[in-house]
Protein backbone atom coordinates (compact mmCIF):
# COMPACT_ATOMS: atom_id res chain seq x y z
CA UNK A 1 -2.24 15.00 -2.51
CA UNK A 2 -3.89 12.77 -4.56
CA UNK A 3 -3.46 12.60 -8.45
CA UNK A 4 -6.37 10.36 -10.26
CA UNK A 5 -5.40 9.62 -14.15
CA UNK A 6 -4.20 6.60 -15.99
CA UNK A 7 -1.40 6.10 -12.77
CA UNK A 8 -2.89 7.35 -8.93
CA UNK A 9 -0.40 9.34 -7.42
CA UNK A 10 -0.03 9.78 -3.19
CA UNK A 11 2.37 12.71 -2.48
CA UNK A 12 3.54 12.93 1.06
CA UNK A 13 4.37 16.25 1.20
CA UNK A 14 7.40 15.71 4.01
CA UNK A 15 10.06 15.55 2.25
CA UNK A 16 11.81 17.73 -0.13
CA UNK A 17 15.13 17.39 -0.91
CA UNK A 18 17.43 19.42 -3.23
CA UNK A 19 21.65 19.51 -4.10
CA UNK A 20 23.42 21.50 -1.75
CA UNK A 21 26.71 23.13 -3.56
CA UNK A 22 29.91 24.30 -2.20
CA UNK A 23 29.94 28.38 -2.42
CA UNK A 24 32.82 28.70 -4.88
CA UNK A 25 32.85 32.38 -6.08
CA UNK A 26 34.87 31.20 -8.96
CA UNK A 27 33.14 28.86 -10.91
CA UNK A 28 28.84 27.79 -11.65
CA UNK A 29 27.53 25.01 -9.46
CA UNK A 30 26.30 22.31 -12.09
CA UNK A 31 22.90 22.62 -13.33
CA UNK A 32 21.09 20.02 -11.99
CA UNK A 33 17.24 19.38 -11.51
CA UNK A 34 16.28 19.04 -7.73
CA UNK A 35 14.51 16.47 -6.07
CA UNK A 36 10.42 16.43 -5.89
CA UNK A 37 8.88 14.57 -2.76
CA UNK A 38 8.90 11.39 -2.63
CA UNK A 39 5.37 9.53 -4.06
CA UNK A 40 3.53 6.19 -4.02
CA UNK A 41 2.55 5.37 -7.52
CA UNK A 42 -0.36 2.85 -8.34
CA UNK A 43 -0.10 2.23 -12.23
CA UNK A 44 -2.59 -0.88 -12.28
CA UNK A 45 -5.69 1.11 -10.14
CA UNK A 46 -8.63 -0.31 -11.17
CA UNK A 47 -10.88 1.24 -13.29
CA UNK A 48 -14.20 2.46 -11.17
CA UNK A 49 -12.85 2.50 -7.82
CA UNK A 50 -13.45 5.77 -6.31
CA UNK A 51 -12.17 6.96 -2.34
CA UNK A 52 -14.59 6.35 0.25
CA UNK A 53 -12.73 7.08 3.43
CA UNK A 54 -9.82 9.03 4.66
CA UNK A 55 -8.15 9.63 8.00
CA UNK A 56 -5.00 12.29 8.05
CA UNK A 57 -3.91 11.58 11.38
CA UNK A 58 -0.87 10.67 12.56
CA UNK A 59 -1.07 7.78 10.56
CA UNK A 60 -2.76 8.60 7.49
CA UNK A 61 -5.51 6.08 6.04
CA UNK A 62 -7.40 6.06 2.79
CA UNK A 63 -9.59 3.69 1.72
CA UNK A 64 -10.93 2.90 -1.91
CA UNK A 65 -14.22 0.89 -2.65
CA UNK A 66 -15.33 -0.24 -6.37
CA UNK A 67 -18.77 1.07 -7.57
CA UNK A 68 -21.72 -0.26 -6.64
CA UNK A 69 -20.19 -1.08 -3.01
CA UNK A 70 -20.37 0.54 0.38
CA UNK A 71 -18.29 1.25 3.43
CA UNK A 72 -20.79 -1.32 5.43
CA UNK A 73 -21.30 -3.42 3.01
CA UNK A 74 -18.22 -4.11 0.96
CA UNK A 75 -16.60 -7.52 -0.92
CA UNK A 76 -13.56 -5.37 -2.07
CA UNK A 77 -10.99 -3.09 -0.55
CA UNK A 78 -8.33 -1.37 -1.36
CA UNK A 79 -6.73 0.26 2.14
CA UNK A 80 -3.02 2.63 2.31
CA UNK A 81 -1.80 3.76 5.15
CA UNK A 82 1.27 6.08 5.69
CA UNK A 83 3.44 5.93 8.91
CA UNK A 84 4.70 8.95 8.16
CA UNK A 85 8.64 10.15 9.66
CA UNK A 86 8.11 5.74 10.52
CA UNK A 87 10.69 4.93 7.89
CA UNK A 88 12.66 2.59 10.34
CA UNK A 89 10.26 1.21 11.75
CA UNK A 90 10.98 -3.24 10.46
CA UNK A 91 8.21 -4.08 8.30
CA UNK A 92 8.20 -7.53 10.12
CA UNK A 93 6.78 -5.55 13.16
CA UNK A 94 4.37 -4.62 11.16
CA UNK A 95 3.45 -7.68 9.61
CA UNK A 96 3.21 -9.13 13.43
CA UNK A 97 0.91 -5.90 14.39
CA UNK A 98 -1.32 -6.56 11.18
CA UNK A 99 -1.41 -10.29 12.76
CA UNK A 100 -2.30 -9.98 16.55
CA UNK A 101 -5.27 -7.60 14.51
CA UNK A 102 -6.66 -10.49 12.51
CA UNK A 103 -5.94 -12.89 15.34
CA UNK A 104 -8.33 -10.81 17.70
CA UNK A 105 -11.31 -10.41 15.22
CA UNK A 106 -11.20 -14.05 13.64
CA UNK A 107 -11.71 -18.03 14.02
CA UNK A 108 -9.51 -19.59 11.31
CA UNK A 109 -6.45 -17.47 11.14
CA UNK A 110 -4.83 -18.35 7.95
CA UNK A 111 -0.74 -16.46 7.97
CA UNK A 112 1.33 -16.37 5.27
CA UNK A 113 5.07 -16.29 5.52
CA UNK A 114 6.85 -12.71 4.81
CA UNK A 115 8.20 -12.11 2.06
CA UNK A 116 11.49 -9.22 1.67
CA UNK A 117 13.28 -7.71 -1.14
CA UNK A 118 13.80 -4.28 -2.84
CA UNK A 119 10.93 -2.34 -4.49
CA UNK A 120 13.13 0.56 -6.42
CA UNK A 121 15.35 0.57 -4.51
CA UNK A 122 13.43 0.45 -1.27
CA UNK A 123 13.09 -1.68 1.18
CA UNK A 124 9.82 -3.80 0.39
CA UNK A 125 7.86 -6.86 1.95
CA UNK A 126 4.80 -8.89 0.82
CA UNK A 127 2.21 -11.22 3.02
CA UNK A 128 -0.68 -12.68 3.09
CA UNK A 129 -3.69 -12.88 5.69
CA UNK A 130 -6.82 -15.33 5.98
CA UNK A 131 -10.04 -15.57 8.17
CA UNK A 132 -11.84 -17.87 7.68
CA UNK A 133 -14.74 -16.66 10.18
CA UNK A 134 -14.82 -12.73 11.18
CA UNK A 135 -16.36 -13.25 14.45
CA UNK A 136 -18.73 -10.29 14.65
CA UNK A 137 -20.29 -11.63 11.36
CA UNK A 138 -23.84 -12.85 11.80
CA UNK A 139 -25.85 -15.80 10.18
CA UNK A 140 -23.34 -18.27 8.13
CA UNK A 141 -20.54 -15.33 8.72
CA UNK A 142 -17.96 -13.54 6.27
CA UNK A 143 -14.60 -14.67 5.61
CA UNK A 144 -11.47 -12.04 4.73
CA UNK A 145 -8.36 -13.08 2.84
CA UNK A 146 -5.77 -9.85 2.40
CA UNK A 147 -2.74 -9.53 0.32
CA UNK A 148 -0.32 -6.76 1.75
CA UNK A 149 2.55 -4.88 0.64
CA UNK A 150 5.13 -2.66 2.63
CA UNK A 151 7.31 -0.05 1.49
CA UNK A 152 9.76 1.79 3.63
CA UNK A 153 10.07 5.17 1.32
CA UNK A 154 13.03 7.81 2.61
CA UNK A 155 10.82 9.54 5.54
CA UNK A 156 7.48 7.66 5.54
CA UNK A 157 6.29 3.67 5.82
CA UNK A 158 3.23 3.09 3.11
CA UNK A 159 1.31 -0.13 3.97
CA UNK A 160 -0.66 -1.22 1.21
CA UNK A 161 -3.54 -3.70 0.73
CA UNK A 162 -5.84 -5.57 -1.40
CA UNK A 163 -8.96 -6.95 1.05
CA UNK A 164 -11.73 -9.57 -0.44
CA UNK A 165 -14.86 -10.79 1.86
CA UNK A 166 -16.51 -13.58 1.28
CA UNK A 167 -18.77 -16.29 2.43
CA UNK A 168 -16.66 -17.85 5.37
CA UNK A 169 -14.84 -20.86 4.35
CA UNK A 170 -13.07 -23.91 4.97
CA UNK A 171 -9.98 -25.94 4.30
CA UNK A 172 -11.05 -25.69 0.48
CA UNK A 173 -10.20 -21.72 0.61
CA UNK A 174 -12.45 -18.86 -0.02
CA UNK A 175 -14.43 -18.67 -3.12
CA UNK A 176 -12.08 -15.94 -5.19
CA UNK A 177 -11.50 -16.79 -8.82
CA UNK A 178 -7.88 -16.91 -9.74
CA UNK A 179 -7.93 -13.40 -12.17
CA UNK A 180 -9.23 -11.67 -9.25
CA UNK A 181 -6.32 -12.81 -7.04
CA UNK A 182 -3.81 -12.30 -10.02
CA UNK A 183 -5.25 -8.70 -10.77
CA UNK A 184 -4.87 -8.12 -6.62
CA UNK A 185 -1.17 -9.39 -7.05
CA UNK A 186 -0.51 -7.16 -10.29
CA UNK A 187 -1.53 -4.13 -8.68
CA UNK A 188 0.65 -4.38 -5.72
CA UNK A 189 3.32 -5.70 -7.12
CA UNK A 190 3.90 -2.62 -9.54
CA UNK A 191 3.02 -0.20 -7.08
CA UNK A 192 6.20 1.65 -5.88
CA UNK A 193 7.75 4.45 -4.07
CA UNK A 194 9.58 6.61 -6.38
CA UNK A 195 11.22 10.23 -6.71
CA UNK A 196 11.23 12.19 -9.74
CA UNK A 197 14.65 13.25 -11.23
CA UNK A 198 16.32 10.47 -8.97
CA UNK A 199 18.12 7.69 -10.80
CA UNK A 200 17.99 5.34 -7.41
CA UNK A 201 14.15 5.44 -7.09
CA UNK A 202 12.79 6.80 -10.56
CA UNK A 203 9.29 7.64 -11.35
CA UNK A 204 8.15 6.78 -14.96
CA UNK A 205 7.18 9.38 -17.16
CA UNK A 206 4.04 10.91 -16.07
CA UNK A 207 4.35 9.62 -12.59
């Protein structure tokens, strides 16, 4: 599911997980709240952007496209996908995958180093990919730069990216002003996997 407001919301619906207590006939488990399923939370979604595409295969894809722009005809994406019971799966494999992709459809391959860490609590990675040239672009052709981030939540893998086209380009770079790339940055960098009621990978209120 799907929550639009202030902060979008992605439930995966796979896991569930609650306390399991003891039976002790002679005293009250402790009250405690159980676990909701674990979420991806967007706080900094742009403003506008609506869904334009969705997949809910095996791996499940949803794409997001701001107003005014099509699914042929687009300058900026927003793209999630969910490998979903994929938690273990190294998110440097992925990062390679996402690579050999780029490298296939592109002359200029621009590769940024990856980057690891936590994201509450989870396992997280960040990096970047250029093209200078998509090859099935006609007439003075389309260049793609994407920023990703990877998540590896407690049963599913969420692969999230920011995507700008653009004329193709050169050494110079292509021609993105910087508060679109820091906006890009801001929103993946505070989206996060979180669970409510769990103090190792809290949701804010409202999440």
């Amino acid at each position: 599911m799907i929550k639009m407001s202030s902060t979008i919301t992605v439930l995966i619906c796979g896991l569930s997980l609650a306390p399991v207590f003891a039976q002790n006939p002679t005293s009250e488990p402790p009250t405690r709240k159980p676990l909701a399923p674990e979420r991806l939370v967007m706080p900094l979604f742009p403003a506008g952007w609506t869904e334009v595409y969705r997949d809910n295969g095996a791996v499940e894809v949803v794409e997001y496209l701001p107003e005014g722009q099509s699914v042929n005809n687009w300058l900026d994406k927003i793209q999630l996908q969910v490998y979903n019971e994929l938690n273990e799966l190294p998110l440097d494999a992925i990062q390679r995958r996402m690579q050999g992709l780029n490298r296939n459809r592109c002359t200029g391959v621009i590769e940024g180093l990856l980057q690891s860490g936590l994201n509450n609590g989870y396992p997280s990675a960040f990096w970047t990919l250029g093209c200078r040239y998509l090859n099935k672009s006609a007439g003075e052709g389309i260049g793609e730069t994407q920023y990703t981030k990877a998540i590896q939540g407690e049963t599913s893998l969420y692969i999230l990216s920011r995507l700008w086209r653009t004329a193709a380009f050169g050494q110079d770079g292509p021609a993105l002003s910087a508060q679109s790339i820091n906006d890009g940055v801001a929103f993946l960098t505070t989206a996060k996997v979180c669970v409510p009621n769990s103090s190792d990978h809290p949701c804010q209120p409202n999440q």
